[in-house]
Protein backbone atom coordinates (compact mmCIF):
# COMPACT_ATOMS: atom_id res chain seq x y z
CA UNK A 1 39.47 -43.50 -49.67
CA UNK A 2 42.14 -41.60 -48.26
CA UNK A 3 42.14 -37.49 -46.78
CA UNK A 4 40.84 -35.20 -49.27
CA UNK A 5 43.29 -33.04 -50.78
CA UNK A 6 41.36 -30.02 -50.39
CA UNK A 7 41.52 -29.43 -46.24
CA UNK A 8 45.16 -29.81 -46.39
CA UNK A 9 45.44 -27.14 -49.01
CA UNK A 10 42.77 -24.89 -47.94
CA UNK A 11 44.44 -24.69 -44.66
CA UNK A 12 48.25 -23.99 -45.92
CA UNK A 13 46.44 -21.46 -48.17
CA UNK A 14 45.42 -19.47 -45.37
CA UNK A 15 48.26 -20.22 -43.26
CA UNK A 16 50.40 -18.39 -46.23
CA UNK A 17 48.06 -15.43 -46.62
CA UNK A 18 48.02 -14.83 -43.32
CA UNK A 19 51.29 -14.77 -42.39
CA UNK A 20 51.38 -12.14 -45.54
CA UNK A 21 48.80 -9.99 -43.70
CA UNK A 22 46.22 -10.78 -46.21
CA UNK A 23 43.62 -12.05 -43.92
CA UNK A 24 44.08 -9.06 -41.12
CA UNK A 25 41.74 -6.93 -43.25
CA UNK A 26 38.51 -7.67 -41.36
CA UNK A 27 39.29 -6.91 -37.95
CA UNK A 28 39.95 -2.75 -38.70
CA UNK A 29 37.00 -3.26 -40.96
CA UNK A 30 34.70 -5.11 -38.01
CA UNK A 31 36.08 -1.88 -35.58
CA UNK A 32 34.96 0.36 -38.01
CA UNK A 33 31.56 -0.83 -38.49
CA UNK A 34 31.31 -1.31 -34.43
CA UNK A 35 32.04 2.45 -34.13
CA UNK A 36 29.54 3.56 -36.64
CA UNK A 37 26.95 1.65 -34.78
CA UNK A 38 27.57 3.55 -31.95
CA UNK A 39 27.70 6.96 -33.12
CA UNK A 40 24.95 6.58 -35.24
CA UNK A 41 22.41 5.69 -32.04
CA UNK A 42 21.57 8.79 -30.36
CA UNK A 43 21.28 8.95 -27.21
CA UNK A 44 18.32 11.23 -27.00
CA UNK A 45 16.71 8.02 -28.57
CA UNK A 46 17.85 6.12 -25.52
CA UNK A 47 14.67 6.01 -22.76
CA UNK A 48 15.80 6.31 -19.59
CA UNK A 49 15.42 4.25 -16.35
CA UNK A 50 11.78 3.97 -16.02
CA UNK A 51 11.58 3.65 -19.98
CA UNK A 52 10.50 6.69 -20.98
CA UNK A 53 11.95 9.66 -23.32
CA UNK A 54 13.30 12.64 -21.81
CA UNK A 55 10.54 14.71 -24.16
CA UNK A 56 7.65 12.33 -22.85
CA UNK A 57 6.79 13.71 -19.53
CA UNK A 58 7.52 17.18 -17.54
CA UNK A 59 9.02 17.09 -14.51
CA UNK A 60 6.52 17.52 -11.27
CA UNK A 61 7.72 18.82 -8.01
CA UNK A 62 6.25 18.45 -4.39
CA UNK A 63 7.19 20.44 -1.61
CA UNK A 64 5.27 21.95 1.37
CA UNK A 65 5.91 22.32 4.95
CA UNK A 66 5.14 19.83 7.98
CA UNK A 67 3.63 21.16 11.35
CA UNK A 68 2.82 19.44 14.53
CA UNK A 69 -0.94 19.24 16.50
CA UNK A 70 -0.27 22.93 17.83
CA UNK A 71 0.44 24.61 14.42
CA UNK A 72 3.85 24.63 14.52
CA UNK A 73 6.67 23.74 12.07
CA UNK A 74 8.14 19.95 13.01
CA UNK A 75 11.92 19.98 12.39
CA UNK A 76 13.70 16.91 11.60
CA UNK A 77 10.16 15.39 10.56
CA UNK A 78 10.77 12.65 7.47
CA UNK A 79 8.67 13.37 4.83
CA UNK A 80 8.09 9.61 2.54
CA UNK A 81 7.60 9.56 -1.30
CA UNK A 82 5.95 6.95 -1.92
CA UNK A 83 5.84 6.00 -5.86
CA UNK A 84 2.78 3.64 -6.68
CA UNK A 85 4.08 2.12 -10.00
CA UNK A 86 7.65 1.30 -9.34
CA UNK A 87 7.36 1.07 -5.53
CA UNK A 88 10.23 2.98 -4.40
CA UNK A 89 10.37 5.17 -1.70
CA UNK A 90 11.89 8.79 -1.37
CA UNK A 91 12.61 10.32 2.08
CA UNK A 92 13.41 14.14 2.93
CA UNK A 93 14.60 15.05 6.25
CA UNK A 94 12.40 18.35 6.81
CA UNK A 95 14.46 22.07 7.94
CA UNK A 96 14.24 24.05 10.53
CA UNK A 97 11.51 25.34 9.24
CA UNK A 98 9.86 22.18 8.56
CA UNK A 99 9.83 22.87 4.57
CA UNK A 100 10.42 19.98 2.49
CA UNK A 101 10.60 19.67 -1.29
CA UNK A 102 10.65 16.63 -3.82
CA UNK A 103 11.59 17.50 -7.39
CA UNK A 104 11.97 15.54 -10.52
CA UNK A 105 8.71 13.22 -10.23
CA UNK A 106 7.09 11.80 -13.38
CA UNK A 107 3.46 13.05 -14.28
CA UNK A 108 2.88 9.66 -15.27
CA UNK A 109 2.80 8.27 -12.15
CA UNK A 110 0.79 7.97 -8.84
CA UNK A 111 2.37 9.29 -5.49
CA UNK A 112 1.32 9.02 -1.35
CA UNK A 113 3.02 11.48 0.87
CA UNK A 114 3.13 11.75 4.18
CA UNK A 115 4.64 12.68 7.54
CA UNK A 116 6.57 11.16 10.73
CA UNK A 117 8.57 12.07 13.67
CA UNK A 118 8.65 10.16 16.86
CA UNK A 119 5.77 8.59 17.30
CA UNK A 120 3.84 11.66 15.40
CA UNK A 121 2.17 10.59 11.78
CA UNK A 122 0.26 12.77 9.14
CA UNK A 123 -2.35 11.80 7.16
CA UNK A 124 -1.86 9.90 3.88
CA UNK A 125 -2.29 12.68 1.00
CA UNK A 126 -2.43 11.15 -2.91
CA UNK A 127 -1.10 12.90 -6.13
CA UNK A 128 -2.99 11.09 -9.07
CA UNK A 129 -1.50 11.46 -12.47
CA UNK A 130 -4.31 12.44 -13.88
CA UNK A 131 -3.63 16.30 -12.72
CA UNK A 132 -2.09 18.55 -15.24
CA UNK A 133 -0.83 20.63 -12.45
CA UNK A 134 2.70 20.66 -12.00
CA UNK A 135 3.96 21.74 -8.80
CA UNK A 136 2.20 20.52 -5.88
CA UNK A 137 2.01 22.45 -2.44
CA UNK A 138 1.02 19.93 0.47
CA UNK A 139 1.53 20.93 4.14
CA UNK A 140 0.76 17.92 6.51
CA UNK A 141 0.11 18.19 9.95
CA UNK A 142 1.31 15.44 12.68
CA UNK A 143 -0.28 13.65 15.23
CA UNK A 144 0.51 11.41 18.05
CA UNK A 145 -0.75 8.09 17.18
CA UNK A 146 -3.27 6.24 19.51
């Protein structure tokens, strides 16, 4: 049996309509059903880093001010953030005043904060998610390791 008439023809079919501009009709209609795909997907819908919705959880925000073993306020103290379920840490450089301030935590989540400068440490201090409050005000006080 010899080639089959049909693959030969099929192909110089398509070789004629496309050189007519038959055949270029699904590549604007592929674009246009790409774009509608993406406008169509809101991006409220979209969760964000950590997988949640922007409407699921409120904001929380920690602040307070850092003082050393004779009651006054440690400058340049770091404050660490430290998140229990993603296990990231968050540093803040306290003022002269020794205020420091972490905004936009999740209320879904577990956090440790405490204090260092030098050789000084505070004591560990937990925010559990199960509080509904949402601002926290936590002043640490440091002391020279032993």
């Amino acid at each position: 049996m010899g080639p089959s008439r049909r693959g030969p023809r099929r192909a110089s079919c398509l070789r004629k309509n496309f050189e007519r501009g038959k055949v270029m009709w699904f590549r604007p209609a592929l674009a246009g059903v790409i774009v509608a795909c993406v406008l169509a997907f809101p991006a409220w819908a979209a969760p964000d880093k950590a997988g949640r919705k922007d409407n699921e959880y409120e904001s929380r925000t920690v602040s307070g001010t850092v003082f050393t073993a004779h009651s006054r306020p440690a400058r340049s103290a770091v404050v660490y953030l430290y998140d229990e379920r993603n296990k990231s840490v968050r540093t803040y450089i306290t003022n002269q005043t020794g205020h420091y301030r972490f905004s936009g935590l999740f209320d879904s989540d577990d956090y440790e904060v405490y204090a260092a400068r030098s050789g000084w440490t505070s004591k560990t201090r937990t925010i559990s998610n199960f509080s509904n409050r949402q601002e926290f005000v936590i002043n640490l006080k440091i002391f020279r390791r032993a």
